[in-house]
N, C-alpha and C. Protein backbone atom coordinates (compact mmCIF):
# COMPACT_ATOMS: atom_id res chain seq x y z
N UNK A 1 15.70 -5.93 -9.55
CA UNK A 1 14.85 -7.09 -9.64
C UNK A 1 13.42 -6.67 -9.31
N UNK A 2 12.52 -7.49 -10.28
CA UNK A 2 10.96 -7.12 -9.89
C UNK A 2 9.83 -8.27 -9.08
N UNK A 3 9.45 -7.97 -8.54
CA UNK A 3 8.20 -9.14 -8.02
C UNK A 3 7.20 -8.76 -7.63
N UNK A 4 6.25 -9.94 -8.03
CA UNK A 4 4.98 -9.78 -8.34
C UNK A 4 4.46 -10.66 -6.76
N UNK A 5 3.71 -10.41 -5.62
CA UNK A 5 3.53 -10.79 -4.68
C UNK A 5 2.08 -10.86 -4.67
N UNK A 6 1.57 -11.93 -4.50
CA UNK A 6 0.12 -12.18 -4.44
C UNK A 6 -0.67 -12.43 -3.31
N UNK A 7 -1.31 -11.90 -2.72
CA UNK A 7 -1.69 -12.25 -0.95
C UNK A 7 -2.88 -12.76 -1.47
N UNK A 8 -3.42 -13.63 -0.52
CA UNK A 8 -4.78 -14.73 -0.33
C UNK A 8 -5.12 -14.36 0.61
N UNK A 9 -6.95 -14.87 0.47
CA UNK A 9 -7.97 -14.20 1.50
C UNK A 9 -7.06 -14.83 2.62
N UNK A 10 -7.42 -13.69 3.80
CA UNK A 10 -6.36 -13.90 5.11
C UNK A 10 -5.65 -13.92 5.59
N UNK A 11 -4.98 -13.48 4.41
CA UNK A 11 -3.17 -12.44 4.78
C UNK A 11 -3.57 -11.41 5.39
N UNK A 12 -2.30 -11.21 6.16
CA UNK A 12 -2.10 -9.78 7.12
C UNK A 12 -1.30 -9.08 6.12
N UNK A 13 -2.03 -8.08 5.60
CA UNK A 13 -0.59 -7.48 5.00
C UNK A 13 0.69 -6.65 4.93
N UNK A 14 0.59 -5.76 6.33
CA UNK A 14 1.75 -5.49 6.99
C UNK A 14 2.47 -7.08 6.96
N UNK A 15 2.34 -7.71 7.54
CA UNK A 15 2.94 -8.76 7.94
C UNK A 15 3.55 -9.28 6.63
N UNK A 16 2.62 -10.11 5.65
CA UNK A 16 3.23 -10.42 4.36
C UNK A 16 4.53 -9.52 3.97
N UNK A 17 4.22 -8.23 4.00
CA UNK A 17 5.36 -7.25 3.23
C UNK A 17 6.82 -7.59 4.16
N UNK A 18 6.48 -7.73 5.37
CA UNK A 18 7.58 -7.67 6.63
C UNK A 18 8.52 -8.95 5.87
N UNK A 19 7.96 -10.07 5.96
CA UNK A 19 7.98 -11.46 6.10
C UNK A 19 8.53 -11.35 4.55
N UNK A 20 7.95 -10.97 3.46
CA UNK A 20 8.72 -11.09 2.06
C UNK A 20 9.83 -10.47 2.24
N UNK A 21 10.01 -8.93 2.37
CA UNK A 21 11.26 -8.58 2.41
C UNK A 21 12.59 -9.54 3.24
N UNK A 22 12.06 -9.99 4.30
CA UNK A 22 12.84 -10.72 5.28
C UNK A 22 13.17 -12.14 4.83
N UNK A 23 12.42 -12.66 4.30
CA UNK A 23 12.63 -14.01 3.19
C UNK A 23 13.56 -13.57 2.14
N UNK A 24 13.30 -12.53 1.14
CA UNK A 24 13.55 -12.21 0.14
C UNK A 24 15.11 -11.65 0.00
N UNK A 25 15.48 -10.99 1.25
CA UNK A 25 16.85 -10.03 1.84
C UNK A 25 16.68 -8.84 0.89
N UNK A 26 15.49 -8.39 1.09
CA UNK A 26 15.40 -6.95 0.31
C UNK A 26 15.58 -5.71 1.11
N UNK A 27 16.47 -5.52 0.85
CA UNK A 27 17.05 -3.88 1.88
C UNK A 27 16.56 -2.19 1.46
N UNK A 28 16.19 -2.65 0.01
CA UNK A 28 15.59 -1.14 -0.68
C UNK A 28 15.14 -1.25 -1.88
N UNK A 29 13.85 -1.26 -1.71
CA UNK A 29 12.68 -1.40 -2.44
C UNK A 29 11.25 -0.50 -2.53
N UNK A 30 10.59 -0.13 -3.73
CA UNK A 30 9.67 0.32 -3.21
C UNK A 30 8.44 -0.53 -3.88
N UNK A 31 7.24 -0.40 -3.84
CA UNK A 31 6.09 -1.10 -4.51
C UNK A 31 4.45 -0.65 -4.12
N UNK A 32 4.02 -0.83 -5.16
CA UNK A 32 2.57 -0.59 -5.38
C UNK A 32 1.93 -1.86 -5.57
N UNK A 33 0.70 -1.52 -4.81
CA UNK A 33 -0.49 -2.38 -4.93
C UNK A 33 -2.34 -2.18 -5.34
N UNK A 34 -2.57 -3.51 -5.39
CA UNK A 34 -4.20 -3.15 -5.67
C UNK A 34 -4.69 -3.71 -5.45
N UNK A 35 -6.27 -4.04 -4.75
CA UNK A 35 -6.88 -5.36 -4.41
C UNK A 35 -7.89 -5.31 -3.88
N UNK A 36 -8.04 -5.41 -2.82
CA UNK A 36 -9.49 -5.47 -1.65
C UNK A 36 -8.71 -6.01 0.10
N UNK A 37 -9.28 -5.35 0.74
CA UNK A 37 -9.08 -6.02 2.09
C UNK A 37 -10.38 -5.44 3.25
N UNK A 38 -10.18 -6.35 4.05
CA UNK A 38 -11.39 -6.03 5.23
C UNK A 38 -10.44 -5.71 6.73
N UNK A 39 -11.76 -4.70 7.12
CA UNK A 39 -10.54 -4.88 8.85
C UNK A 39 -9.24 -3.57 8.64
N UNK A 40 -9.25 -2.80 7.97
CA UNK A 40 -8.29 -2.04 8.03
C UNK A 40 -7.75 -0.80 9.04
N UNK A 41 -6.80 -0.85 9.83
CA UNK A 41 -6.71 0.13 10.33
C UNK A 41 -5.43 0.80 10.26
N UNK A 42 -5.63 1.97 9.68
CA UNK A 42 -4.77 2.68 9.51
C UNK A 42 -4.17 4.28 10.15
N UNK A 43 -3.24 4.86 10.21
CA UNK A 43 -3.18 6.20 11.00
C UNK A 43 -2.80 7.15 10.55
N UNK A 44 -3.01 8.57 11.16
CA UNK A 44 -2.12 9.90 10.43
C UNK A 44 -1.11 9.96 11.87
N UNK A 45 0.00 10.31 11.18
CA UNK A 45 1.14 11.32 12.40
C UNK A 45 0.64 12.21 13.17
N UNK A 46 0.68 12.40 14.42
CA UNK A 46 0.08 13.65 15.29
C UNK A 46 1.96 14.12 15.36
N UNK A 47 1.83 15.17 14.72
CA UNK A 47 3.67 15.71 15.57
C UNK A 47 3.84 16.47 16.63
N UNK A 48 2.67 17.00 17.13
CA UNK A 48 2.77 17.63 18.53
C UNK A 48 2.85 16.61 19.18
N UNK A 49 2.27 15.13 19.42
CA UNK A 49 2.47 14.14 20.56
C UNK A 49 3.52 13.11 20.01
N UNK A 50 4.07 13.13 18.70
CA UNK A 50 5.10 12.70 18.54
C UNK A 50 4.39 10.80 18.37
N UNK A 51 3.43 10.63 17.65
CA UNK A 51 2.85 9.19 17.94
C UNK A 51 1.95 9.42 16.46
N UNK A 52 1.62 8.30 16.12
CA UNK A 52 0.78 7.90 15.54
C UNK A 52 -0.84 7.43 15.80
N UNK A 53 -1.86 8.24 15.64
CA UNK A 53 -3.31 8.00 15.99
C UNK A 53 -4.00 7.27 14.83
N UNK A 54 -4.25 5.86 15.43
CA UNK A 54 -5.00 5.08 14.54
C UNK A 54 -6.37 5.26 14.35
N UNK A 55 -6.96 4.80 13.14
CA UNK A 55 -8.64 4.24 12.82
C UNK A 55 -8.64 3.34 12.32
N UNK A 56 -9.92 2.64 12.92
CA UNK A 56 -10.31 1.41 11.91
C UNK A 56 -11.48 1.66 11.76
N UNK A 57 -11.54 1.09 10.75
CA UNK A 57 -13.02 0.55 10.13
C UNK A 57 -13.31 -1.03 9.44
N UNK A 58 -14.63 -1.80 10.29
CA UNK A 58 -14.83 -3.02 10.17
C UNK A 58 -15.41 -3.36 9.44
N UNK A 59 -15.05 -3.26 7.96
CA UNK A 59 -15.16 -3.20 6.33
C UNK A 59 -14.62 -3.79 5.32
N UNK A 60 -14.99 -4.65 4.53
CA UNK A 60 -15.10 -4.61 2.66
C UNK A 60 -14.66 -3.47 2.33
N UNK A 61 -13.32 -3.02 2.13
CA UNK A 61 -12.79 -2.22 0.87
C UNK A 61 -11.83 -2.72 -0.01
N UNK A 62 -12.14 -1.21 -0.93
CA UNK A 62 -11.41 -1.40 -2.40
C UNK A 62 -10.04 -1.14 -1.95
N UNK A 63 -8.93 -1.49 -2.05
CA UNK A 63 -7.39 -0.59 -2.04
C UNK A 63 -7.09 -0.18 -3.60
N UNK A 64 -7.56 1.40 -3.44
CA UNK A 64 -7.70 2.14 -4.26
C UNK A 64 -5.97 2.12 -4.71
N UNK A 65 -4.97 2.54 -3.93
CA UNK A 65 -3.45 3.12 -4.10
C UNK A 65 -2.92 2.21 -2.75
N UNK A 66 -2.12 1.47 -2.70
CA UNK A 66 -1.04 1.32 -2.07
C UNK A 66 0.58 0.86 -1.94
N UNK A 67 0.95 1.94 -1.42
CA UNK A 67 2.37 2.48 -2.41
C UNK A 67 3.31 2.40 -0.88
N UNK A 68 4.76 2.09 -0.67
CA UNK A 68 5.41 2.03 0.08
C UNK A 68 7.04 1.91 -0.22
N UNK A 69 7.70 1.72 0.60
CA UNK A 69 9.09 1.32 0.53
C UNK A 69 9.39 0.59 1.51
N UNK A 70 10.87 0.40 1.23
CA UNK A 70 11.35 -1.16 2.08
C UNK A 70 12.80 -0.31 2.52
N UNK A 71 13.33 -0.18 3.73
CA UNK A 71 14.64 0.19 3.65
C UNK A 71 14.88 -1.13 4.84
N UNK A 72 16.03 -0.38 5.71
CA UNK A 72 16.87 -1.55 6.89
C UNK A 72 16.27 -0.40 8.07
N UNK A 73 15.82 -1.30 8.89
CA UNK A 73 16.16 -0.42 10.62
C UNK A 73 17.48 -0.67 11.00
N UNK A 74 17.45 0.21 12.54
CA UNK A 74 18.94 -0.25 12.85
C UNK A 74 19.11 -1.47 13.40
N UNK A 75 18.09 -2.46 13.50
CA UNK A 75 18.38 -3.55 13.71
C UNK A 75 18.91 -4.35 12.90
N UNK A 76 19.13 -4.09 11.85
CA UNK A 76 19.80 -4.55 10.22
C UNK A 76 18.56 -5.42 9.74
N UNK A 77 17.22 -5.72 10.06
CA UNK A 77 16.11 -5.87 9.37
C UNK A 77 15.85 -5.06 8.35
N UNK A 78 14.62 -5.60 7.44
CA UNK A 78 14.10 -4.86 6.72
C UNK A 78 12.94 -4.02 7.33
N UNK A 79 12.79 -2.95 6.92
CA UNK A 79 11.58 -2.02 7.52
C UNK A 79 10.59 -1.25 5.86
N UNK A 80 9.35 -1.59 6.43
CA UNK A 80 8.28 -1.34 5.48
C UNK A 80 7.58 -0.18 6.04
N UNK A 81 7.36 0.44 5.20
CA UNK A 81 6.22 2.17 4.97
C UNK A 81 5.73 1.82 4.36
N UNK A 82 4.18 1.79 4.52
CA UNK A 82 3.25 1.68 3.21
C UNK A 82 2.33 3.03 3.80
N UNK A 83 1.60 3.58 2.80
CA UNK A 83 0.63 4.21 3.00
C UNK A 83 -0.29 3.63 1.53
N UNK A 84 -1.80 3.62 2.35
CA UNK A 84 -3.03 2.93 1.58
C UNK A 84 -4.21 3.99 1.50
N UNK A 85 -5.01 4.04 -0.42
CA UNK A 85 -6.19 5.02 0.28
C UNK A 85 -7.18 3.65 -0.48
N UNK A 86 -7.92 3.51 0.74
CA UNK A 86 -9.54 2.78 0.25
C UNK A 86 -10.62 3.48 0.14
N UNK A 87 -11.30 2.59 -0.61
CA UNK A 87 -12.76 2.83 -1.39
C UNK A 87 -13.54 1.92 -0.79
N UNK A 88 -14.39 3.22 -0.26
CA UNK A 88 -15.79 2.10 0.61
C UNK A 88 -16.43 2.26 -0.16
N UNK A 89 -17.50 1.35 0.43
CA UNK A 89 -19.29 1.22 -0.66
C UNK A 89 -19.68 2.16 -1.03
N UNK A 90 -20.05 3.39 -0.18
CA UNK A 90 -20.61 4.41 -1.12
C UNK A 90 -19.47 5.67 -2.12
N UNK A 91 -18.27 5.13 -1.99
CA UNK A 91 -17.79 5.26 -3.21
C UNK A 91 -16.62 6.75 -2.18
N UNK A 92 -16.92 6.71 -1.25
CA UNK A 92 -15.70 7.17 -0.27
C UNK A 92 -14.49 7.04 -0.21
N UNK A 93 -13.71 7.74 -0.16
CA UNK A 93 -12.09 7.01 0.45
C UNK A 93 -11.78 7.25 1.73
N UNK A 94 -10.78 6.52 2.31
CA UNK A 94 -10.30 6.11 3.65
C UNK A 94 -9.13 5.86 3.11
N UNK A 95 -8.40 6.52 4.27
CA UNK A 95 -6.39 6.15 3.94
C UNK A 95 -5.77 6.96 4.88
N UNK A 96 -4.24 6.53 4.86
CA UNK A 96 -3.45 6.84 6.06
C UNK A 96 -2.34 5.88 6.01
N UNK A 97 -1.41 5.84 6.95
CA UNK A 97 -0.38 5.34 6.83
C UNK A 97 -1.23 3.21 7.30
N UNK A 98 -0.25 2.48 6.85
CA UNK A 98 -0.87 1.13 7.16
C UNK A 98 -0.60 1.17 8.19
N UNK A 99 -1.24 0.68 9.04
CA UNK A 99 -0.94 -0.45 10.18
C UNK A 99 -1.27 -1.72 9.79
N UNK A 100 -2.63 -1.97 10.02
CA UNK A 100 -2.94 -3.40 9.43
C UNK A 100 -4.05 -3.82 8.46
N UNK A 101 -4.56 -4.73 7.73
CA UNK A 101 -5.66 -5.08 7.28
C UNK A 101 -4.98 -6.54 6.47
N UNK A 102 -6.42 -7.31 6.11
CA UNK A 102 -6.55 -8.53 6.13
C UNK A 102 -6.90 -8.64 4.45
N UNK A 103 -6.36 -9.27 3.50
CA UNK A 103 -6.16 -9.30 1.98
C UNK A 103 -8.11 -9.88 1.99
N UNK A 104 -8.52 -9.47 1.29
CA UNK A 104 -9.79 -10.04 0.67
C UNK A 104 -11.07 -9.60 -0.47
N UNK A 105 -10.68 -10.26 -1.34
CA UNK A 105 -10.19 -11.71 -1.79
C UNK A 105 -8.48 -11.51 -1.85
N UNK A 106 -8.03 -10.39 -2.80
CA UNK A 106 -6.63 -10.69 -2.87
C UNK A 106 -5.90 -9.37 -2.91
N UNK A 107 -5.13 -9.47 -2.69
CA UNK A 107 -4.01 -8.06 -3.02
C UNK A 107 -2.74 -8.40 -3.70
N UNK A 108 -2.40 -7.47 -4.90
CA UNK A 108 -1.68 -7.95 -5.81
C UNK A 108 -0.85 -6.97 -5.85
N UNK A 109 0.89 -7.35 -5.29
CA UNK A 109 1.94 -6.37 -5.10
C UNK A 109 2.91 -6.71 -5.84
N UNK A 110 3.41 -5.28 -6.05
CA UNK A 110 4.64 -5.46 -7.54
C UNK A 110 5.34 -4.42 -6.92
N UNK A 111 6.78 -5.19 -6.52
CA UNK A 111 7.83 -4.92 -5.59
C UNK A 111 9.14 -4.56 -6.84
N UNK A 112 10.03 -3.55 -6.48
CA UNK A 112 11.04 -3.05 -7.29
C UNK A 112 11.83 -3.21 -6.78
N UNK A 113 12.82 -3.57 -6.74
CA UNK A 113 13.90 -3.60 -5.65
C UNK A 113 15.60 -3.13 -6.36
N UNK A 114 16.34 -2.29 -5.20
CA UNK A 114 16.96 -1.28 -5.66
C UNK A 114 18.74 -2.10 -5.43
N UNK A 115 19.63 -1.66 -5.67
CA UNK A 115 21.12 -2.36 -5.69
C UNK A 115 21.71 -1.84 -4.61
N UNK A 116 21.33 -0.76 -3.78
CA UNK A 116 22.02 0.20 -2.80
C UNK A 116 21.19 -0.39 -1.50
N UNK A 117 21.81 -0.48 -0.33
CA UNK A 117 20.97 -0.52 0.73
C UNK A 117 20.68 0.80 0.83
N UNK A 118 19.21 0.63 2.11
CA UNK A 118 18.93 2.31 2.02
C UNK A 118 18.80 1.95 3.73
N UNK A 119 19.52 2.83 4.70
CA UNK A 119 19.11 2.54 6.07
C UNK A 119 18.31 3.58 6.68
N UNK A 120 17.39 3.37 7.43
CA UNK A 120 16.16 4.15 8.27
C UNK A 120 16.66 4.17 9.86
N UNK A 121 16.81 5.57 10.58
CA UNK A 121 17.57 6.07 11.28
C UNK A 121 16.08 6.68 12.15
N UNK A 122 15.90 6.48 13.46
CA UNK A 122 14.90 7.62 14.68
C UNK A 122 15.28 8.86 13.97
N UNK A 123 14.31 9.81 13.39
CA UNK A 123 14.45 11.38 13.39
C UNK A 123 14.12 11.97 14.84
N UNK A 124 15.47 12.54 15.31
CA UNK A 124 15.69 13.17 16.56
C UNK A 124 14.51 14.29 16.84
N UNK A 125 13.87 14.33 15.95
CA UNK A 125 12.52 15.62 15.99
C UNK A 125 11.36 14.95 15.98
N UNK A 126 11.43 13.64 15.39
CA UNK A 126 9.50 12.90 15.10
C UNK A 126 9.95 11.79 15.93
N UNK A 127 10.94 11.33 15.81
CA UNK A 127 10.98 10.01 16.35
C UNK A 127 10.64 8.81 15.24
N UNK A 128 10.39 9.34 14.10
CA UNK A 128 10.37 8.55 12.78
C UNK A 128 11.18 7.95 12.54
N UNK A 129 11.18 6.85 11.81
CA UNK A 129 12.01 6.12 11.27
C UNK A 129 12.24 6.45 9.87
N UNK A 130 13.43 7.42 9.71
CA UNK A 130 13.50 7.79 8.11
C UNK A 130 14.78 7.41 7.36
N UNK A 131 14.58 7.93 6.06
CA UNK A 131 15.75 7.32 5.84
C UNK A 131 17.18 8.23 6.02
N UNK A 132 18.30 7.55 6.13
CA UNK A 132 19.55 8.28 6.24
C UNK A 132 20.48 8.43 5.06
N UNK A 133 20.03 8.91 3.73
CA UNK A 133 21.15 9.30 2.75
C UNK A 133 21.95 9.49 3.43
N UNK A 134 22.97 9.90 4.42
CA UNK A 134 24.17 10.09 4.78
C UNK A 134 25.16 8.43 5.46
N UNK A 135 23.93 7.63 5.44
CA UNK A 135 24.22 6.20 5.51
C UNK A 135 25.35 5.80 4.47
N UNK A 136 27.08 5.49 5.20
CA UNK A 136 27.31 4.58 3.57
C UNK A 136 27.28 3.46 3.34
N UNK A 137 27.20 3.08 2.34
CA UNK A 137 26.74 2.10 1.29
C UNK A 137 27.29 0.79 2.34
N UNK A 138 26.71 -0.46 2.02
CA UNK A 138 27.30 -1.57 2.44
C UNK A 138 26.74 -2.52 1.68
């Protein structure tokens, strides 16, 4: 199944993605987007400290690419990965894994969604949440 997800100025869009999948009962999915948002802060993996180091920037950007998936935590929720690269004014990019940013004017997501659950397991080495092909099916 496909969907077309439309965020309005003042969506969170971590949140939206959380909140659709969780409305939606989408267990494994992936999707791309395009749009504009302000307020974004996003991070790279540090794997020596085993954490994620955020940035923001308090900005009008383009969302050049943003691309993610949807699997289950072990809480039997849905769990979202997105990674985003933006386009500032002078024609820069900025990107990293999402944390957060605010839709504006809009962000326009087109969600795929898959027949298999896919479950996301702590990697005993990052502490990531990845996925577990050795998961079976349910």
């Amino acid at each position: 199944m496909s969907y077309a997800l439309v965020l309005a100025r003042g969506d969170e869009v971590a949140t939206a993605l959380a909140d659709f999948a969780h409305d939606e009962g989408v267990f494994a999915a992936s999707f791309t987007a395009i749009g504009a948002v302000s307020d974004p802060e996003v991070a790279w993996f540090d794997p020596t400290r085993k954490q994620y180091q955020a940035l923001r920037l308090a900005e009008q950007m383009e969302v050049l690419s943003l691309v993610g998936d949807i699997g289950v935590g072990q809480d039997g929720r849905p769990l979202v990965h997105a990674h985003l690269v933006l386009g500032r004014h002078d024609g820069s990019a900025f990107g990293g894994h999402l944390i957060s940013a605010i839709a504006s004017p809009t962000l326009e997501v087109f969600v795929t969604t898959y027949p298999h659950r896919l479950d996301k397991r702590p990697d005993p080495n990052t502490g990531l949440q990845l996925f577990d092909l050795l998961a079976p099916e349910r």
